[in-house]
N, C-alpha and C. Protein backbone atom coordinates (compact mmCIF):
# COMPACT_ATOMS: atom_id res chain seq x y z
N UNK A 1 38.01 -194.80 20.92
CA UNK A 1 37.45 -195.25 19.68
C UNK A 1 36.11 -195.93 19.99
N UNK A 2 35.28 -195.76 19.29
CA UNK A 2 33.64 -196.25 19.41
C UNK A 2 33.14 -196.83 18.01
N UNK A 3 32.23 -197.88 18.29
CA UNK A 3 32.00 -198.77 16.78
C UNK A 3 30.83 -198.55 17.62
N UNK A 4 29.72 -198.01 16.05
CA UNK A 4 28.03 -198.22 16.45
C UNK A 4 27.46 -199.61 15.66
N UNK A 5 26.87 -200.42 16.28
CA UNK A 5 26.09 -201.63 15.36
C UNK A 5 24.56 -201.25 15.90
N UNK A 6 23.69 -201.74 14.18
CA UNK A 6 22.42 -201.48 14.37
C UNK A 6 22.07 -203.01 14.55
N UNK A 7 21.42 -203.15 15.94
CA UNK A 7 20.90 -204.58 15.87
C UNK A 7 18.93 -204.63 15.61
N UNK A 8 18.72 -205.40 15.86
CA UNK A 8 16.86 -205.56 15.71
C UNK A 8 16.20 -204.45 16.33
N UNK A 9 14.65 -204.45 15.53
CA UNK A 9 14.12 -203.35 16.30
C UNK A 9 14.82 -202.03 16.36
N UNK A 10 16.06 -201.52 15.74
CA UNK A 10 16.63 -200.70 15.77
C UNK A 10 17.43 -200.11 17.06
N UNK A 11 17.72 -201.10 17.85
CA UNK A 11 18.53 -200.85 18.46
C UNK A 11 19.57 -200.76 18.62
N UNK A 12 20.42 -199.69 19.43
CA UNK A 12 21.59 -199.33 18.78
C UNK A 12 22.90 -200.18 20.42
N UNK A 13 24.10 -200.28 19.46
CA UNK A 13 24.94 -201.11 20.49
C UNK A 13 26.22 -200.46 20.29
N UNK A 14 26.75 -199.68 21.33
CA UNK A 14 28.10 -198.98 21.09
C UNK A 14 28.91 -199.76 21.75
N UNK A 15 30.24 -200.18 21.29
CA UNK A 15 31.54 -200.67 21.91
C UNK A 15 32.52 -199.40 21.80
N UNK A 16 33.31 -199.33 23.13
CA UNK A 16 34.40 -198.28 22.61
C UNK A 16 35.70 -198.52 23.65
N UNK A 17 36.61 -198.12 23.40
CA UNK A 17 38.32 -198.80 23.71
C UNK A 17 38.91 -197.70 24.19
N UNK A 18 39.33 -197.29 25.24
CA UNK A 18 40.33 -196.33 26.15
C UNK A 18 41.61 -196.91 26.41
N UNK A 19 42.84 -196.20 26.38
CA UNK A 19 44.08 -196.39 26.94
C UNK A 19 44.50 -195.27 27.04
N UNK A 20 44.84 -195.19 28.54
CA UNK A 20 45.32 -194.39 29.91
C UNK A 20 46.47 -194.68 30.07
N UNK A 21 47.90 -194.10 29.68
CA UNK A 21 48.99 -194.18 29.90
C UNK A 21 49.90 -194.11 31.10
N UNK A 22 50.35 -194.71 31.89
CA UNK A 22 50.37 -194.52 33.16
C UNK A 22 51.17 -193.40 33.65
N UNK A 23 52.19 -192.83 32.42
CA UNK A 23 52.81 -191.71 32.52
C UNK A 23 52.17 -190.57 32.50
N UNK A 24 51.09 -190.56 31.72
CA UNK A 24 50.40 -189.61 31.21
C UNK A 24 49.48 -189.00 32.04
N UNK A 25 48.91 -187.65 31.23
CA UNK A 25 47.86 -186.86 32.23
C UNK A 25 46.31 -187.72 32.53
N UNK A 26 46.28 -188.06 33.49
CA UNK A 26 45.14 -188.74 33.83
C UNK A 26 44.18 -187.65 33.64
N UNK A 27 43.54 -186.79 34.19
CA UNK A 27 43.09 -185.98 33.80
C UNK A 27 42.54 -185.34 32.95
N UNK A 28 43.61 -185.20 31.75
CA UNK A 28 42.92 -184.46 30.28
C UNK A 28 42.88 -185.56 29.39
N UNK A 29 43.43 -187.27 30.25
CA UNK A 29 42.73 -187.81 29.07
C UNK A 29 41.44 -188.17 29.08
N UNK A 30 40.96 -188.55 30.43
CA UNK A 30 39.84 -188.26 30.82
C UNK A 30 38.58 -187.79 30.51
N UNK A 31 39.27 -186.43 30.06
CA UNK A 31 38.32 -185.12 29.64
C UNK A 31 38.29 -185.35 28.15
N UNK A 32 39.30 -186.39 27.46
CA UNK A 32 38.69 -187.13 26.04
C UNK A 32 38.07 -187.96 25.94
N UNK A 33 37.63 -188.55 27.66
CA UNK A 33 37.05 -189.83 27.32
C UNK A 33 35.45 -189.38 27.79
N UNK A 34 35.58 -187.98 28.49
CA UNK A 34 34.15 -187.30 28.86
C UNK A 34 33.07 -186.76 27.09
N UNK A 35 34.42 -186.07 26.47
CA UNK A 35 33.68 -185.95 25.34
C UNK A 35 33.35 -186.88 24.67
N UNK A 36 34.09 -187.86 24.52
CA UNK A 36 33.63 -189.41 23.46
C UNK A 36 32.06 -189.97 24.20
N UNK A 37 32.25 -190.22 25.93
CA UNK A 37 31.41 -190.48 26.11
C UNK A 37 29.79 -189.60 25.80
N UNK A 38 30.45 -188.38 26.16
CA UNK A 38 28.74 -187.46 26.10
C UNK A 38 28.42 -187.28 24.68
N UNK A 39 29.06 -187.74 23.66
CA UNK A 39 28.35 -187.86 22.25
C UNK A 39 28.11 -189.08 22.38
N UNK A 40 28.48 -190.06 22.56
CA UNK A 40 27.64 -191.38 23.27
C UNK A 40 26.28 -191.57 23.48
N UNK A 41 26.10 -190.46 24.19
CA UNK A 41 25.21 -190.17 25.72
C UNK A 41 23.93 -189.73 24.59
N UNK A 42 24.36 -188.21 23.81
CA UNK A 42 23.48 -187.72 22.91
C UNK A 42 22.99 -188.18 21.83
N UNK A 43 23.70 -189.18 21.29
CA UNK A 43 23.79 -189.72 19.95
C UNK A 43 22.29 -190.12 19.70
N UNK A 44 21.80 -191.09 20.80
CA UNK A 44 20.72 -191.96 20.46
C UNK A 44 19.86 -191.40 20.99
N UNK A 45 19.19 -190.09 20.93
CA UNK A 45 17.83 -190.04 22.23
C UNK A 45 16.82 -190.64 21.93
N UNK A 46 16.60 -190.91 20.41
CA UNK A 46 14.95 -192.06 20.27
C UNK A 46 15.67 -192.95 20.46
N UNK A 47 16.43 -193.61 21.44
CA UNK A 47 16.82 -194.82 21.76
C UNK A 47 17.22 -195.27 23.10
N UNK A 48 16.36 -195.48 23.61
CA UNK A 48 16.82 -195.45 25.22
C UNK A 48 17.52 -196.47 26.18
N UNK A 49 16.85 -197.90 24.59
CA UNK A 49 17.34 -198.72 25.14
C UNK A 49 18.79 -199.34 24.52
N UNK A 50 19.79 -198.27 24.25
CA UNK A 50 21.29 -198.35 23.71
C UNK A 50 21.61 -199.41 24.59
N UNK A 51 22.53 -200.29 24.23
CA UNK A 51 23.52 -200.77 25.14
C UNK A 51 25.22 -200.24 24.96
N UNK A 52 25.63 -200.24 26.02
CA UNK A 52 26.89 -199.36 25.98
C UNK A 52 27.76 -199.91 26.25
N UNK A 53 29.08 -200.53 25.70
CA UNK A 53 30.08 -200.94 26.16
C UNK A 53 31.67 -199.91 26.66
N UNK A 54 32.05 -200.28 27.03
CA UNK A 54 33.61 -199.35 27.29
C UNK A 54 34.51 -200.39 27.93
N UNK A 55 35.82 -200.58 27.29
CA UNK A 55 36.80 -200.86 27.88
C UNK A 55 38.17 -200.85 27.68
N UNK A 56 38.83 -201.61 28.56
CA UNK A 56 40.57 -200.54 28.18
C UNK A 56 41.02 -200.95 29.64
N UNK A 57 41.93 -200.17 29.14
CA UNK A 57 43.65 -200.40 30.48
C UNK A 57 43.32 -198.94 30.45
N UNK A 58 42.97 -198.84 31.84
CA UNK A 58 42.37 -197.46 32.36
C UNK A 58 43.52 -196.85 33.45
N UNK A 59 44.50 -197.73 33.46
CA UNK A 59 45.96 -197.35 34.99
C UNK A 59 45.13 -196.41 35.97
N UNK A 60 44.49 -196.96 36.44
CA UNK A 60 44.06 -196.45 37.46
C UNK A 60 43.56 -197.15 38.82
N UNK A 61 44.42 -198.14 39.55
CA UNK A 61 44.36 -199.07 40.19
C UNK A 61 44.39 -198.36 41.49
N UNK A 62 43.99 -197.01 41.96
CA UNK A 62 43.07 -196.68 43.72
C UNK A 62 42.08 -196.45 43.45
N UNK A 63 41.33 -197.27 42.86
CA UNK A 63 40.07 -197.28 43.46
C UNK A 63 39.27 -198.94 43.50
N UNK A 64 38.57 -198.34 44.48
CA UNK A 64 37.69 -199.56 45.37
C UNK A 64 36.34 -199.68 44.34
N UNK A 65 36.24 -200.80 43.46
CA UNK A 65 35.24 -200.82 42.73
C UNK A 65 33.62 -201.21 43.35
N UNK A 66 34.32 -202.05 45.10
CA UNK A 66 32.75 -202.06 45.66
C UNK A 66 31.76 -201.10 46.09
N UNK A 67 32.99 -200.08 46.45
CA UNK A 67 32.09 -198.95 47.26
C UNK A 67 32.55 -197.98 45.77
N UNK A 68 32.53 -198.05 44.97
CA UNK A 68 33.01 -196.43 44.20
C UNK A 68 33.63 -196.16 44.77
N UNK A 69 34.86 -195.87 45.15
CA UNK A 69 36.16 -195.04 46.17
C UNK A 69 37.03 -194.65 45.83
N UNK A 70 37.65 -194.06 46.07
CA UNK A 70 39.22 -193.70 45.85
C UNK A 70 40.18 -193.59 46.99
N UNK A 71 41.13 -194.61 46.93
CA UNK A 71 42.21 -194.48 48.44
C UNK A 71 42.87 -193.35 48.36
N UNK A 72 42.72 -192.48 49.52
CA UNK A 72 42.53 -191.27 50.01
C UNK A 72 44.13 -190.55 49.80
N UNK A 73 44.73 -191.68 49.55
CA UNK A 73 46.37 -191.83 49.35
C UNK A 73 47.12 -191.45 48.09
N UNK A 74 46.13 -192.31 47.08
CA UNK A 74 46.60 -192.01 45.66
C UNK A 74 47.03 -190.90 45.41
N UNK A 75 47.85 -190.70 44.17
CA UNK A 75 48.43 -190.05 43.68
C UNK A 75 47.60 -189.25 42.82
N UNK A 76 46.98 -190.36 41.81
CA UNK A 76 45.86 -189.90 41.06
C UNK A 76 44.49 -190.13 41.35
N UNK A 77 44.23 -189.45 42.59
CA UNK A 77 42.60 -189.38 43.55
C UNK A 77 42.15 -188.70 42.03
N UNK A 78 42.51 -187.43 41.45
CA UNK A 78 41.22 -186.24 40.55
C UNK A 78 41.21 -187.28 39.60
N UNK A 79 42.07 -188.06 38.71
CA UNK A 79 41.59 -188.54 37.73
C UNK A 79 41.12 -189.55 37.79
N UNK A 80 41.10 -189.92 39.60
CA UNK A 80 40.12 -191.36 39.62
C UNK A 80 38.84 -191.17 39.86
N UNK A 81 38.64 -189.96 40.61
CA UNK A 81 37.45 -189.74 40.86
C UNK A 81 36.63 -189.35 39.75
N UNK A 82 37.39 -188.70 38.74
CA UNK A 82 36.78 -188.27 37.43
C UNK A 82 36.04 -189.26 36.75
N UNK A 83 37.45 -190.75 36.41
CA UNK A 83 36.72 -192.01 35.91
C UNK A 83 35.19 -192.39 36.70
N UNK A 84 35.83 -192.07 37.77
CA UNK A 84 33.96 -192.43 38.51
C UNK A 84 32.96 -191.83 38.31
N UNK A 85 33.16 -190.37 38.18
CA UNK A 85 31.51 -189.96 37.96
C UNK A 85 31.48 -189.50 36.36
N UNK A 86 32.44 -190.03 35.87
CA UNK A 86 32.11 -190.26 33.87
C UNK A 86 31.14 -191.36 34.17
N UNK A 87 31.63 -192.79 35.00
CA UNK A 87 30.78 -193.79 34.51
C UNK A 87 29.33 -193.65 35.37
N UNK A 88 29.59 -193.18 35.66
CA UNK A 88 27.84 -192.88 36.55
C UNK A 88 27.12 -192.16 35.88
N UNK A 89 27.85 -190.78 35.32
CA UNK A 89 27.08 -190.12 34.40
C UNK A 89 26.44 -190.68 32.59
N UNK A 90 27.07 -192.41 32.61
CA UNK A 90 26.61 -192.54 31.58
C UNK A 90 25.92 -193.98 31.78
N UNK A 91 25.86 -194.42 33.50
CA UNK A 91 24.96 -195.00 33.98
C UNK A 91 26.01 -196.24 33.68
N UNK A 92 27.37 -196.11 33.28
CA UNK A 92 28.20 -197.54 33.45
C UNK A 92 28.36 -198.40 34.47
N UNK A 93 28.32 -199.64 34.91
CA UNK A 93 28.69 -200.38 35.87
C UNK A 93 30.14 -200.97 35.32
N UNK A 94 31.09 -201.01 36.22
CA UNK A 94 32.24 -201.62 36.03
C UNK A 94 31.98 -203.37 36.51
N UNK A 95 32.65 -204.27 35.99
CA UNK A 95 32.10 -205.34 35.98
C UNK A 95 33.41 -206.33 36.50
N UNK A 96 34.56 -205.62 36.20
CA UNK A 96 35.34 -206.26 36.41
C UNK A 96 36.01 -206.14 37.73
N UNK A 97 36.34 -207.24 38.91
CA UNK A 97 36.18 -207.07 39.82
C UNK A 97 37.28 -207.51 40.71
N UNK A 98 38.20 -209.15 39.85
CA UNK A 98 39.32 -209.09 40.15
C UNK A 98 40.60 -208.52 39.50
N UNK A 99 42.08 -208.52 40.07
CA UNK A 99 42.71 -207.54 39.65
C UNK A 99 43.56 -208.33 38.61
N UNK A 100 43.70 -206.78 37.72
CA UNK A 100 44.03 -207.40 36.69
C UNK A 100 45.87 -207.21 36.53
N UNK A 101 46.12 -206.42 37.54
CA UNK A 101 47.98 -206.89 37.19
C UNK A 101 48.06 -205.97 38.46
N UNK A 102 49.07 -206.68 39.31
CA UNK A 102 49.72 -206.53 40.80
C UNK A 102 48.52 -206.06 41.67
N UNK A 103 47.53 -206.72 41.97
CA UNK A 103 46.59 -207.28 42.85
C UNK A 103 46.10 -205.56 42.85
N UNK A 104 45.64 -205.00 41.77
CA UNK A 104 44.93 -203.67 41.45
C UNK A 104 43.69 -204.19 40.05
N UNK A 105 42.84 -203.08 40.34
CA UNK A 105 41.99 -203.73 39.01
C UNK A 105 42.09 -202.53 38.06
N UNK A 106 43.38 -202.22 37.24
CA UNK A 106 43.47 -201.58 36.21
C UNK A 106 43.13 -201.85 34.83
N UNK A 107 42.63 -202.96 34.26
CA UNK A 107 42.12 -203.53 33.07
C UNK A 107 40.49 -203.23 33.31
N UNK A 108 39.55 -202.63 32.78
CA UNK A 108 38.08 -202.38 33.10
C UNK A 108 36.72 -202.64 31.71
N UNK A 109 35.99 -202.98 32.67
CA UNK A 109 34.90 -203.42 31.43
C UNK A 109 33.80 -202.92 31.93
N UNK A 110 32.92 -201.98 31.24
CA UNK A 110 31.33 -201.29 31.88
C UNK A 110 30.85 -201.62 30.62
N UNK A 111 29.47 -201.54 31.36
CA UNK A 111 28.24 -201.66 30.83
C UNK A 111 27.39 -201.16 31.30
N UNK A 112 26.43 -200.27 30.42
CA UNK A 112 25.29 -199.94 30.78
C UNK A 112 23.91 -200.40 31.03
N UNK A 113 23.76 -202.21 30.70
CA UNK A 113 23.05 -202.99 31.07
C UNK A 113 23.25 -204.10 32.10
N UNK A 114 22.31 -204.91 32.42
CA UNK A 114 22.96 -206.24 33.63
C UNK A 114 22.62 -207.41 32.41
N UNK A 115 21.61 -207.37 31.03
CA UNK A 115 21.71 -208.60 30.56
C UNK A 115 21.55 -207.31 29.02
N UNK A 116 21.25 -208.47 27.92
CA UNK A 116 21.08 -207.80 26.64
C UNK A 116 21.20 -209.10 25.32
C-alpha cells in the first residue's frame, strides 16, 4: 500500500507498507512489491527530488544489512537477494540496523534520502 502527499514546491513524498508472511512465497510477493515499487519509480519523472519511504515486517532475517548479503545458508537466499536489488533499484537505504525480533533484523525501514 502507498500514500502520495504533495508537499512545497511540489514535491512529492511516497510512504508505503509491505507484509511478508513468513509462510508464504517470498518470492512472488516480492515480485508485488517490484511492481508497486516500479510505479513508484515512474510515477514522478518531473520530480527527482521524491522522497521515498517503505516499510514493513519483511521476514527476512539472512541478510547482513552492512555489507548487502545474504547468509549463504538461508533458506530464503532468492527472495533475499531479490529484497536487495528491489531496494537498490529504487536507490533505498535500509536504515534499520538493530534486530528487531530473535537477534535478526526482520522489521525494515528505507529511504531514499539521508535528510528531507
Amino acid at each position: 500500500m502507498w500514500v502520495e502527499v504533495s508537499m512545497r514546491n511540489q514535491h512529492k513524498f511516497y510512504a508505503g507498507g509491505f507484509y511478508h508472511q513468513p509462510s508464504g512465497n517470498g518470492v512472488m510477493q516480492l515480485g508485488d512489491l517490484n511492481k508497486s515499487l516500479q510505479y513508484i519509480k515512474q510515477k514522478p519523472r518531473n520530480n527527482p527530488n521524491r522522497t521515498v519511504i517503505l516499510g514493513g515486517d519483511f521476514n527476512l532475517g539472512d541478510i547482513d544489512w552492512e555489507n548487502e548479503s545474504v547468509d549463504p545458508s538461508s533458506t530464503k537466499k532468492s527472495a533475499c537477494d531479490r529484497l536487495i536489488q528491489h531496494l537498490r533499484d529504487l536507490h533505498l537505504s535500509q536504515l534499520q540496523k538493530e534486530p528487531t525480533r530473535e537477534r535478526r533484523v526482520l522489521d525494515l525501514l528505507c529511504i531514499n534520502k539521508t535528510s528531507f
